[in-house]
PDB file of N, CA and C in Angstrom:
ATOM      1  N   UNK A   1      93.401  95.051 106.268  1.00  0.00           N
ATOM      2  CA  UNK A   1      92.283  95.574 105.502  1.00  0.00           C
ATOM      3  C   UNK A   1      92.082  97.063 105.743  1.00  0.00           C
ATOM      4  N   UNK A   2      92.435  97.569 106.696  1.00  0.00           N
ATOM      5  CA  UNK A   2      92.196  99.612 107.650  1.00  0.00           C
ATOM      6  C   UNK A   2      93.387 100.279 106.342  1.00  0.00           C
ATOM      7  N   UNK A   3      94.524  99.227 106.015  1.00  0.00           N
ATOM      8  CA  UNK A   3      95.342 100.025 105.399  1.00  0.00           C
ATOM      9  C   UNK A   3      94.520 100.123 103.684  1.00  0.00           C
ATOM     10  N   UNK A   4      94.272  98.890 103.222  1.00  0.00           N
ATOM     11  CA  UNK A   4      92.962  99.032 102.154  1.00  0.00           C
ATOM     12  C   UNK A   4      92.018 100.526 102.155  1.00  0.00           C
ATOM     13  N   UNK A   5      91.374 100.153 102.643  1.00  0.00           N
ATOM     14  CA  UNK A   5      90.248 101.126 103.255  1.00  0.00           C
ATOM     15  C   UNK A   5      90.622 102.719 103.235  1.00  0.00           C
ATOM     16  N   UNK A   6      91.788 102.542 103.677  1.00  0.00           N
ATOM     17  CA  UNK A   6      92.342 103.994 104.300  1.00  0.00           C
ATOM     18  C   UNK A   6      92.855 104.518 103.031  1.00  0.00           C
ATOM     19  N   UNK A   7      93.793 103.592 102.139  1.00  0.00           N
ATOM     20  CA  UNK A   7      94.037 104.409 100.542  1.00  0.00           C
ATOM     21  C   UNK A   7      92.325 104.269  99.816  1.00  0.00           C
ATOM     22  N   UNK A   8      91.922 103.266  99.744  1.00  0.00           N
ATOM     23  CA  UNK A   8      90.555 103.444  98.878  1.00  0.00           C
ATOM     24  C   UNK A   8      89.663 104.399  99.157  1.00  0.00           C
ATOM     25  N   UNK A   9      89.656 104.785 100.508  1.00  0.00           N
ATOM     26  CA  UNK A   9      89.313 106.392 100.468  1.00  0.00           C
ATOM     27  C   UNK A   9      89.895 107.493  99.882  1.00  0.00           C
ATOM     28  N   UNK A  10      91.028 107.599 100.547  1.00  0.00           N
ATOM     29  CA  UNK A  10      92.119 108.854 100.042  1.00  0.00           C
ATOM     30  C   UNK A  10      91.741 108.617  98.478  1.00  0.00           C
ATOM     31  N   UNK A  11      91.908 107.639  97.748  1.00  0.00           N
ATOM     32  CA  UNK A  11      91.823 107.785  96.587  1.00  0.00           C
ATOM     33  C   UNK A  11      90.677 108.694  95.637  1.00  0.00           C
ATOM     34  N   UNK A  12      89.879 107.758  96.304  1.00  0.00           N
ATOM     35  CA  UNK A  12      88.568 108.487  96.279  1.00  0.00           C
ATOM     36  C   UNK A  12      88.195 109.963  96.520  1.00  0.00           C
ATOM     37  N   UNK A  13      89.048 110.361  96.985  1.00  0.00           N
ATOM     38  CA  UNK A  13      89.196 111.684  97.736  1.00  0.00           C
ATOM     39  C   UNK A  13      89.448 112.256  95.972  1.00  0.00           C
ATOM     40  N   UNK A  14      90.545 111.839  95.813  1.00  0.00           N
ATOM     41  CA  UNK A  14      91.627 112.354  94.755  1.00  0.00           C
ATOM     42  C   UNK A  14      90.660 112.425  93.557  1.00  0.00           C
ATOM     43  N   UNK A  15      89.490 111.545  93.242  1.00  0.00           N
ATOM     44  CA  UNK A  15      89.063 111.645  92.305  1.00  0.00           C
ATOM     45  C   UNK A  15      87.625 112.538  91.951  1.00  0.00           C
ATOM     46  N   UNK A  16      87.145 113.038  93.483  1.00  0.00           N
ATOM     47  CA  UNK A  16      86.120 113.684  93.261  1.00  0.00           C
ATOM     48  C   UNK A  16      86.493 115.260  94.567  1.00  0.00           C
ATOM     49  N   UNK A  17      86.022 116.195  93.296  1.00  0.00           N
ATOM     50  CA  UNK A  17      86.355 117.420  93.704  1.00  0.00           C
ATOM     51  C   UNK A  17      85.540 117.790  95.323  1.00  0.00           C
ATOM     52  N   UNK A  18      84.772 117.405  94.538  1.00  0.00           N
ATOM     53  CA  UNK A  18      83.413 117.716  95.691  1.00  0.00           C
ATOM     54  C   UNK A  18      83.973 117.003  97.478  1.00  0.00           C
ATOM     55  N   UNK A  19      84.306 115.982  97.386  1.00  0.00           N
ATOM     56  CA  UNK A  19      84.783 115.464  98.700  1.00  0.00           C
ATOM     57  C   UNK A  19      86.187 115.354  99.338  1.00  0.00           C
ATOM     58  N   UNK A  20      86.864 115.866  98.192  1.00  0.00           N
ATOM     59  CA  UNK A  20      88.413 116.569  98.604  1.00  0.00           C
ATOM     60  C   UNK A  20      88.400 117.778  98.854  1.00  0.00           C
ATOM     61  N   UNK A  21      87.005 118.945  98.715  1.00  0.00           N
ATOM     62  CA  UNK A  21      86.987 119.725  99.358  1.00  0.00           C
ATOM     63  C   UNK A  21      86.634 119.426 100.516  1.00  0.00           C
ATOM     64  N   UNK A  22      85.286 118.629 100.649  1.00  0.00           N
ATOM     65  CA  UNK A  22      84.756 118.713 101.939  1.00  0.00           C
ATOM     66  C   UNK A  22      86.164 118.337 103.109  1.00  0.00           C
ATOM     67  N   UNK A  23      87.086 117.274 102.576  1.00  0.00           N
ATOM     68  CA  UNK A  23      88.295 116.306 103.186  1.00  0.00           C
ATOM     69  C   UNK A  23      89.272 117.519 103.727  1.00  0.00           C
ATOM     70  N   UNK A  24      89.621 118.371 102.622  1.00  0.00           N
ATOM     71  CA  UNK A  24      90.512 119.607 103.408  1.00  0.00           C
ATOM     72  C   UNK A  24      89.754 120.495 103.807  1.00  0.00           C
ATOM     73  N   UNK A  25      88.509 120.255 104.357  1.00  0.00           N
ATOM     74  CA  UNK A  25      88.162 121.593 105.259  1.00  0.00           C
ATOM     75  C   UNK A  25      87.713 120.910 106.839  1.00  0.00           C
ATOM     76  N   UNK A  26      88.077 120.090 106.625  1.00  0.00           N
ATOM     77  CA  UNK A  26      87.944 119.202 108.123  1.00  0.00           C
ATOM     78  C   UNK A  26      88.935 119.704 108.811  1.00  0.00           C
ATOM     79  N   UNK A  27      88.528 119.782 109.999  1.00  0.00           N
ATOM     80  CA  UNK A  27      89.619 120.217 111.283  1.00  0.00           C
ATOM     81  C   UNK A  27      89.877 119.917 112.613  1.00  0.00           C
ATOM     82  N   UNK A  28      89.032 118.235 112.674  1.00  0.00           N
ATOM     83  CA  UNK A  28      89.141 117.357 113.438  1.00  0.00           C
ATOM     84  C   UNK A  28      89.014 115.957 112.843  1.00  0.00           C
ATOM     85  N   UNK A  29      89.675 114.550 113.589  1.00  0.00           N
ATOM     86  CA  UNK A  29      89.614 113.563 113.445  1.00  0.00           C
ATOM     87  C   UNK A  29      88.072 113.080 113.415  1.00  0.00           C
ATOM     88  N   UNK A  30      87.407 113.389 114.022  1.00  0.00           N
ATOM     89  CA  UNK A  30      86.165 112.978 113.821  1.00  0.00           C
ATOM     90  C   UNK A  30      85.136 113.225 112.799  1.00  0.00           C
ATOM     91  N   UNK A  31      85.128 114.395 111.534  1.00  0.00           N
ATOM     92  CA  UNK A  31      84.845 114.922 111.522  1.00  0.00           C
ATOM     93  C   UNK A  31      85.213 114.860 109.857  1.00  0.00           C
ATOM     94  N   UNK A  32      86.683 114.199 109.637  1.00  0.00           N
ATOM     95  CA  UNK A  32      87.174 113.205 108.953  1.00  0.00           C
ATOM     96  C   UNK A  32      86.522 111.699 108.664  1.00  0.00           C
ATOM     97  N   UNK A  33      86.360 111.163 110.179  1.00  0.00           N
ATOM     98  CA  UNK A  33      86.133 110.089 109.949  1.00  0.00           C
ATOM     99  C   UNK A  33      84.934 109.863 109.775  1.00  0.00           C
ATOM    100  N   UNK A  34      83.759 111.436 109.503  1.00  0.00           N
ATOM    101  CA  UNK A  34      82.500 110.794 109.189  1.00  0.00           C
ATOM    102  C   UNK A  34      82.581 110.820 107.852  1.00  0.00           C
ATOM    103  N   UNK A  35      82.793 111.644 107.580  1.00  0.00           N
ATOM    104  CA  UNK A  35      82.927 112.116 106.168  1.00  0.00           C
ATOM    105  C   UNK A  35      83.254 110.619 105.528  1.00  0.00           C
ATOM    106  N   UNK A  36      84.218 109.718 105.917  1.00  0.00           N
ATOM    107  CA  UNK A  36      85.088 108.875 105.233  1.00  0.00           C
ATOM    108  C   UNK A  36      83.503 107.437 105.669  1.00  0.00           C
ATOM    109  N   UNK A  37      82.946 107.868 106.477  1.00  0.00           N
ATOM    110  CA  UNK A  37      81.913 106.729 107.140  1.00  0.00           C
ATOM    111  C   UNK A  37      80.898 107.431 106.240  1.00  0.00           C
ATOM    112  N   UNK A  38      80.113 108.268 106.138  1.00  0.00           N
ATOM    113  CA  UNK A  38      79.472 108.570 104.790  1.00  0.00           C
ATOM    114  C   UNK A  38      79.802 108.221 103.523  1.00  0.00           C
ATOM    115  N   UNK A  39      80.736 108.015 103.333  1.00  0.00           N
ATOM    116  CA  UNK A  39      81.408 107.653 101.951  1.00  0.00           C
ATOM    117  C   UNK A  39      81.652 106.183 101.895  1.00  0.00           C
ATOM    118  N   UNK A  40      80.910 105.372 102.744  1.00  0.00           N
ATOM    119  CA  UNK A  40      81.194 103.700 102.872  1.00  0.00           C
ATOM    120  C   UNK A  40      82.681 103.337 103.544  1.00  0.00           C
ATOM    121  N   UNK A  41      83.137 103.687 103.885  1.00  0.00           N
ATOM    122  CA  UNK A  41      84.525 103.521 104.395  1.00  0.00           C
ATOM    123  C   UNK A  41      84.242 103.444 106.107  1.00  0.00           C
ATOM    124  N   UNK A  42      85.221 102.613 106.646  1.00  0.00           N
ATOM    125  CA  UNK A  42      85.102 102.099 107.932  1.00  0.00           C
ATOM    126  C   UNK A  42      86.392 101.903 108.740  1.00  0.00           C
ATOM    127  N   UNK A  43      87.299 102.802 109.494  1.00  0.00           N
ATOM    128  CA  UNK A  43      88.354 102.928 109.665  1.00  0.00           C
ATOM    129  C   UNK A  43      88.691 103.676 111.032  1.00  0.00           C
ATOM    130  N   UNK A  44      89.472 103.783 111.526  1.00  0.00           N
ATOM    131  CA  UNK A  44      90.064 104.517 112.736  1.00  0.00           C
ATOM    132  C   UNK A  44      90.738 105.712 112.401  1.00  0.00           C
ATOM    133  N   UNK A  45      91.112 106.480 113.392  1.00  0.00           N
ATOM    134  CA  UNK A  45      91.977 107.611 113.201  1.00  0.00           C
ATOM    135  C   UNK A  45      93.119 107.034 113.084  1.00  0.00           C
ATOM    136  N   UNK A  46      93.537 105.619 114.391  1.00  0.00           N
ATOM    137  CA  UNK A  46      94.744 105.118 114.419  1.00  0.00           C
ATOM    138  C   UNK A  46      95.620 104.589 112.842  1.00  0.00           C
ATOM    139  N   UNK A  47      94.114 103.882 111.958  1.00  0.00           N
ATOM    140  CA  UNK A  47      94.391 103.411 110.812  1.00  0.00           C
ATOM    141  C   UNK A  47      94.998 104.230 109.932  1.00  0.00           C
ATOM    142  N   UNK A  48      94.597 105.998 109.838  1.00  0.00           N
ATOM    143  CA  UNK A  48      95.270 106.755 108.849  1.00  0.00           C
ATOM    144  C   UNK A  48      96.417 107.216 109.429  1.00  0.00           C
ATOM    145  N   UNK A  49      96.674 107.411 110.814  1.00  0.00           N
ATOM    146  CA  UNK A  49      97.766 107.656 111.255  1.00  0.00           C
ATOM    147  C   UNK A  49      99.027 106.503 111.144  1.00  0.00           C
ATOM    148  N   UNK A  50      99.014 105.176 110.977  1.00  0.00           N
ATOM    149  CA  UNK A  50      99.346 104.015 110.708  1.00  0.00           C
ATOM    150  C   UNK A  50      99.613 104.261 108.890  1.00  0.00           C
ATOM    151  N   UNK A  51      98.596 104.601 108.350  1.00  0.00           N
ATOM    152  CA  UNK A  51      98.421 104.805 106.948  1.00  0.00           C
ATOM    153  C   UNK A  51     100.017 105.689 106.526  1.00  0.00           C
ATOM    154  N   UNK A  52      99.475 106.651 106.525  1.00  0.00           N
ATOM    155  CA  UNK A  52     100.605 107.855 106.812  1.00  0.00           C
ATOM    156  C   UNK A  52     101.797 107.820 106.682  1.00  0.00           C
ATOM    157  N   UNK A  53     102.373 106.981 108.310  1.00  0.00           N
ATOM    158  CA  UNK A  53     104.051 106.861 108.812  1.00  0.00           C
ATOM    159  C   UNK A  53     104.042 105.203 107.819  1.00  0.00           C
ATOM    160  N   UNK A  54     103.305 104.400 107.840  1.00  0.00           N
ATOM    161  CA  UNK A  54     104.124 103.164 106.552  1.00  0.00           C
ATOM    162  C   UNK A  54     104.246 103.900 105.681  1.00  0.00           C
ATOM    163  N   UNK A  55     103.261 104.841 105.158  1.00  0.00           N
ATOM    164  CA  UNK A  55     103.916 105.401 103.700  1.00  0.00           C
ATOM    165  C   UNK A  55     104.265 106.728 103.589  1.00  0.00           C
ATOM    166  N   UNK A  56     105.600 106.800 104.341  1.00  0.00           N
ATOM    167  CA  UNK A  56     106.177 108.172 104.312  1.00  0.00           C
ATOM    168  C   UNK A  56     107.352 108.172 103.182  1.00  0.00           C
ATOM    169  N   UNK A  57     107.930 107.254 102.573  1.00  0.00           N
ATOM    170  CA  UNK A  57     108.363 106.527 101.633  1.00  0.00           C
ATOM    171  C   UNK A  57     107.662 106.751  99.978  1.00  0.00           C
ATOM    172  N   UNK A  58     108.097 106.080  98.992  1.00  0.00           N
ATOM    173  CA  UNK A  58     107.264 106.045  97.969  1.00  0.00           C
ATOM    174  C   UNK A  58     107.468 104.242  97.285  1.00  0.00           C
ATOM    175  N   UNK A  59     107.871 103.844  98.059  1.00  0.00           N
ATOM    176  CA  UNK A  59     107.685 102.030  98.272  1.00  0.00           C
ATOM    177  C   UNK A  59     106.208 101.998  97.953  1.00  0.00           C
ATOM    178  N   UNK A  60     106.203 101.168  97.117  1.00  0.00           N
ATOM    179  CA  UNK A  60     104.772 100.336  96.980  1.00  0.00           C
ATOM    180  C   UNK A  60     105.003  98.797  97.726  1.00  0.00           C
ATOM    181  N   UNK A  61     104.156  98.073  98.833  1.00  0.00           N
ATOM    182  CA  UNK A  61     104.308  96.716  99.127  1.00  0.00           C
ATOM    183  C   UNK A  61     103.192  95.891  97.927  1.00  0.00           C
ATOM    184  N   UNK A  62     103.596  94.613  97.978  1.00  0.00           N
ATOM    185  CA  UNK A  62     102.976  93.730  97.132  1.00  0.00           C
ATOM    186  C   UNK A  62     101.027  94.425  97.521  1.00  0.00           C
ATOM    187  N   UNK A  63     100.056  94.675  98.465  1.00  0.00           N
ATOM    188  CA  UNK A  63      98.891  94.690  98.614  1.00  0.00           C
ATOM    189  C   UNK A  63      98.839  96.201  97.956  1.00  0.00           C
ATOM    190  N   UNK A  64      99.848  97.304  98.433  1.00  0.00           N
ATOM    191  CA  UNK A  64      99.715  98.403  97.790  1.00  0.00           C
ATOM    192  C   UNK A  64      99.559  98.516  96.288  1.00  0.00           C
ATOM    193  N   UNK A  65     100.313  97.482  95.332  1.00  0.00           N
ATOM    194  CA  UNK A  65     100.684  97.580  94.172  1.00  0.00           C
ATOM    195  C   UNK A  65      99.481  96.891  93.302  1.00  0.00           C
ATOM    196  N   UNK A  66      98.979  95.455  94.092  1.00  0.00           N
ATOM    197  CA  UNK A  66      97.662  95.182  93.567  1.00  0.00           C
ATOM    198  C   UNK A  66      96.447  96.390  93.519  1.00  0.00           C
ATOM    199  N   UNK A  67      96.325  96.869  94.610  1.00  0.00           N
ATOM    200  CA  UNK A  67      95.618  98.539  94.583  1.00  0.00           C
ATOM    201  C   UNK A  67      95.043  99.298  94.201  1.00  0.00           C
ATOM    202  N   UNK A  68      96.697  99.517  93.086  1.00  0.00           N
ATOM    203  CA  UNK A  68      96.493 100.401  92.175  1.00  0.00           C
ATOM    204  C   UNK A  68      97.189 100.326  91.251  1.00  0.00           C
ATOM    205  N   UNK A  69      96.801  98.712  90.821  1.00  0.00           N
ATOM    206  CA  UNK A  69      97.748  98.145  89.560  1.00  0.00           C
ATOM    207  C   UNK A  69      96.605  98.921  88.282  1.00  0.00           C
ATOM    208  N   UNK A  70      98.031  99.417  87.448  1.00  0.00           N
ATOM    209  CA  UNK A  70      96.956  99.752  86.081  1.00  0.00           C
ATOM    210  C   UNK A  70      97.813 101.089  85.803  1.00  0.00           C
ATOM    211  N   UNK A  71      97.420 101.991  84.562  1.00  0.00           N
ATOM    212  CA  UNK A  71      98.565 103.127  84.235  1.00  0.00           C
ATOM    213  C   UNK A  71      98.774 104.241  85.363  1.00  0.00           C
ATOM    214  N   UNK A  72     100.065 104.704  85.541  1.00  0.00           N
ATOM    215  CA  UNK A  72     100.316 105.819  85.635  1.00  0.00           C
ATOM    216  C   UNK A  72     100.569 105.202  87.878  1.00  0.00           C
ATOM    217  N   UNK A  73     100.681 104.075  87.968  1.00  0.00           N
ATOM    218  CA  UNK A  73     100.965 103.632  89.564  1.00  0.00           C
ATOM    219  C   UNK A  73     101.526 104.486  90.378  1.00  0.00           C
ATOM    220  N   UNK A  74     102.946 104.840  90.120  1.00  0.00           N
ATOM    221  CA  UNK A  74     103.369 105.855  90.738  1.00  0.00           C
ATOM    222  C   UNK A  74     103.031 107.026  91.162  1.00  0.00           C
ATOM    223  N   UNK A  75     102.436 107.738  90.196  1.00  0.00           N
ATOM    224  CA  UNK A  75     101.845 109.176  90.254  1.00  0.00           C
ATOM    225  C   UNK A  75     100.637 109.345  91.296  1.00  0.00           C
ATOM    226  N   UNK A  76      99.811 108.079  90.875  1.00  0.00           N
ATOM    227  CA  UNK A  76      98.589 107.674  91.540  1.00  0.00           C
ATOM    228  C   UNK A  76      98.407 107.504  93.272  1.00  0.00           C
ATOM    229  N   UNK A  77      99.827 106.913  93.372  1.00  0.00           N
ATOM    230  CA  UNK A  77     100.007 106.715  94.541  1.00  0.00           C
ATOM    231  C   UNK A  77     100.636 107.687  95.513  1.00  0.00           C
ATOM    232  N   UNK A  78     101.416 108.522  94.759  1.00  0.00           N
ATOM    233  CA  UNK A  78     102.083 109.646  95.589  1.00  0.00           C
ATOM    234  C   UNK A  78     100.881 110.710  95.872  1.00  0.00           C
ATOM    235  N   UNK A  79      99.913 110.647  94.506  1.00  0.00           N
ATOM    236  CA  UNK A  79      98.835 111.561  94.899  1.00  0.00           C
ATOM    237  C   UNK A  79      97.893 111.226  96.140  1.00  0.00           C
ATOM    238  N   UNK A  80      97.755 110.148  96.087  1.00  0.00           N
ATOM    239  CA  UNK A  80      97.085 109.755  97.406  1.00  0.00           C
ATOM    240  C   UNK A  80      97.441 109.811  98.339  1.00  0.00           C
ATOM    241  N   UNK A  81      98.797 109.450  98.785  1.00  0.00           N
ATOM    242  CA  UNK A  81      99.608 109.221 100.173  1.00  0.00           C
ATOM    243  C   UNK A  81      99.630 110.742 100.575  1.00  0.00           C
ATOM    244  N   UNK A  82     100.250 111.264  99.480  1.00  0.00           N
ATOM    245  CA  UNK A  82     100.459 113.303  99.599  1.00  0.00           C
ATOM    246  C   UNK A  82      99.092 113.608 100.311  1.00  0.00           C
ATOM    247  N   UNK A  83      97.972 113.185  99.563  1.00  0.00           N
ATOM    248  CA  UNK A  83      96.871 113.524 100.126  1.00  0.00           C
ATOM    249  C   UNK A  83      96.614 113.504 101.582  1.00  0.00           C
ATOM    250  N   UNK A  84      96.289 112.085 101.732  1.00  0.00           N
ATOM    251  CA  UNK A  84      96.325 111.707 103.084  1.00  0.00           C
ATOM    252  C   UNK A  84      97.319 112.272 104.227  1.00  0.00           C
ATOM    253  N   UNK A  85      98.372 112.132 103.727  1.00  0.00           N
ATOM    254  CA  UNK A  85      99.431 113.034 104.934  1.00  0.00           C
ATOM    255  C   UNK A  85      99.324 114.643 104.894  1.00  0.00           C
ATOM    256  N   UNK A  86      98.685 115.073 104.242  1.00  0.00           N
ATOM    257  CA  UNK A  86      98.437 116.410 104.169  1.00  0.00           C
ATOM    258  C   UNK A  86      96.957 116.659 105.210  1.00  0.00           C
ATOM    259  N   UNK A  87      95.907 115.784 104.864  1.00  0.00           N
ATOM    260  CA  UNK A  87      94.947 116.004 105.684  1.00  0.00           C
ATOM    261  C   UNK A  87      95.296 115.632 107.016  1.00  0.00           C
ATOM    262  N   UNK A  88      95.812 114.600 107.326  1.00  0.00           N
ATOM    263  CA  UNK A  88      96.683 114.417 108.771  1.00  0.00           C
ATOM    264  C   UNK A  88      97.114 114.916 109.569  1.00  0.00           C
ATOM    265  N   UNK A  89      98.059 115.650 108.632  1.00  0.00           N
ATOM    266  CA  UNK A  89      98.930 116.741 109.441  1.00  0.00           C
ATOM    267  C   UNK A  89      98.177 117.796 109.395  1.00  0.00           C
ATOM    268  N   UNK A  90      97.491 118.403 108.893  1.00  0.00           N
ATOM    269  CA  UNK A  90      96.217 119.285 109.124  1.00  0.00           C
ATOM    270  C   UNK A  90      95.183 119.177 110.520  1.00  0.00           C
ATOM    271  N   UNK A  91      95.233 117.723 110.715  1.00  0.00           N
ATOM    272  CA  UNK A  91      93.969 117.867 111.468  1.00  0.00           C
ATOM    273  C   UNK A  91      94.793 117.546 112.896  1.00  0.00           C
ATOM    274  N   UNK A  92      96.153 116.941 112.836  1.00  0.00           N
ATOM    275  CA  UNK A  92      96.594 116.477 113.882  1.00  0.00           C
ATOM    276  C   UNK A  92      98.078 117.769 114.321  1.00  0.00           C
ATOM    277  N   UNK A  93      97.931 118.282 113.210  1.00  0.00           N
ATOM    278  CA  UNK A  93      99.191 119.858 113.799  1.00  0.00           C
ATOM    279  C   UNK A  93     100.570 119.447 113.699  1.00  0.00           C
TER     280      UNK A  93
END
C-alpha cells in the first residue's frame, strides 16, 4: 500500500502547480514528508526511497497499471516516477 501512496502522491504532485513547487523546493526528507502528510498521504522516507529503485525501469507491475489505467499510461507514469526520483535525489544528494 506505501508503494500506492507514494505514486498517488507524486502524481498529485504532477497535477498541481502549486505543490510541485512547494515538492521541489524541499531540501530535506522531513520536510517532504510533511508536505506529502498535509496532503493526506501517509508514508516513510524508506517508502519513496523503495518507490524510486523498483521504478528505475519503465515496467509497469499489474498494481502499477491498475493506478493509472486510462489514456496516455505511459507518459503518466514516467512523469511521475521522473518526478519522484528527481525530488529524491535532490533531497538525498
Amino acid at each position: 500500500m506505501s508503494n500506492q501512496s507514494v505514486y498517488s502522491f507524486f502524481s498529485q504532485v504532477e497535477q498541481d502547480s502549486t505543490l510541485k513547487q512547494q515538492v521541489k523546493a524541499t531540501t530535506n526528507k522531513d520536510d517532504l514528508l510533511r508536505i506529502a502528510q498535509e496532503s493526506g498521504y501517509n508514508f516513510t522516507a524508506e517508502d519513496i526511497k523503495a518507490f524510486v529503485e523498483k521504478n528505475e525501469s519503465d515496467e509497469l507491475d499489474e498494481e502499477e497499471l491498475e493506478a493509472v489505467a486510462g489514456g496516455g499510461i505511459k507518459q503518466i507514469w514516467r512523469e511521475v516516477k521522473n518526478t519522484a526520483s528527481d525530488v529524491w535525489d535532490a533531497i538525498v544528494g
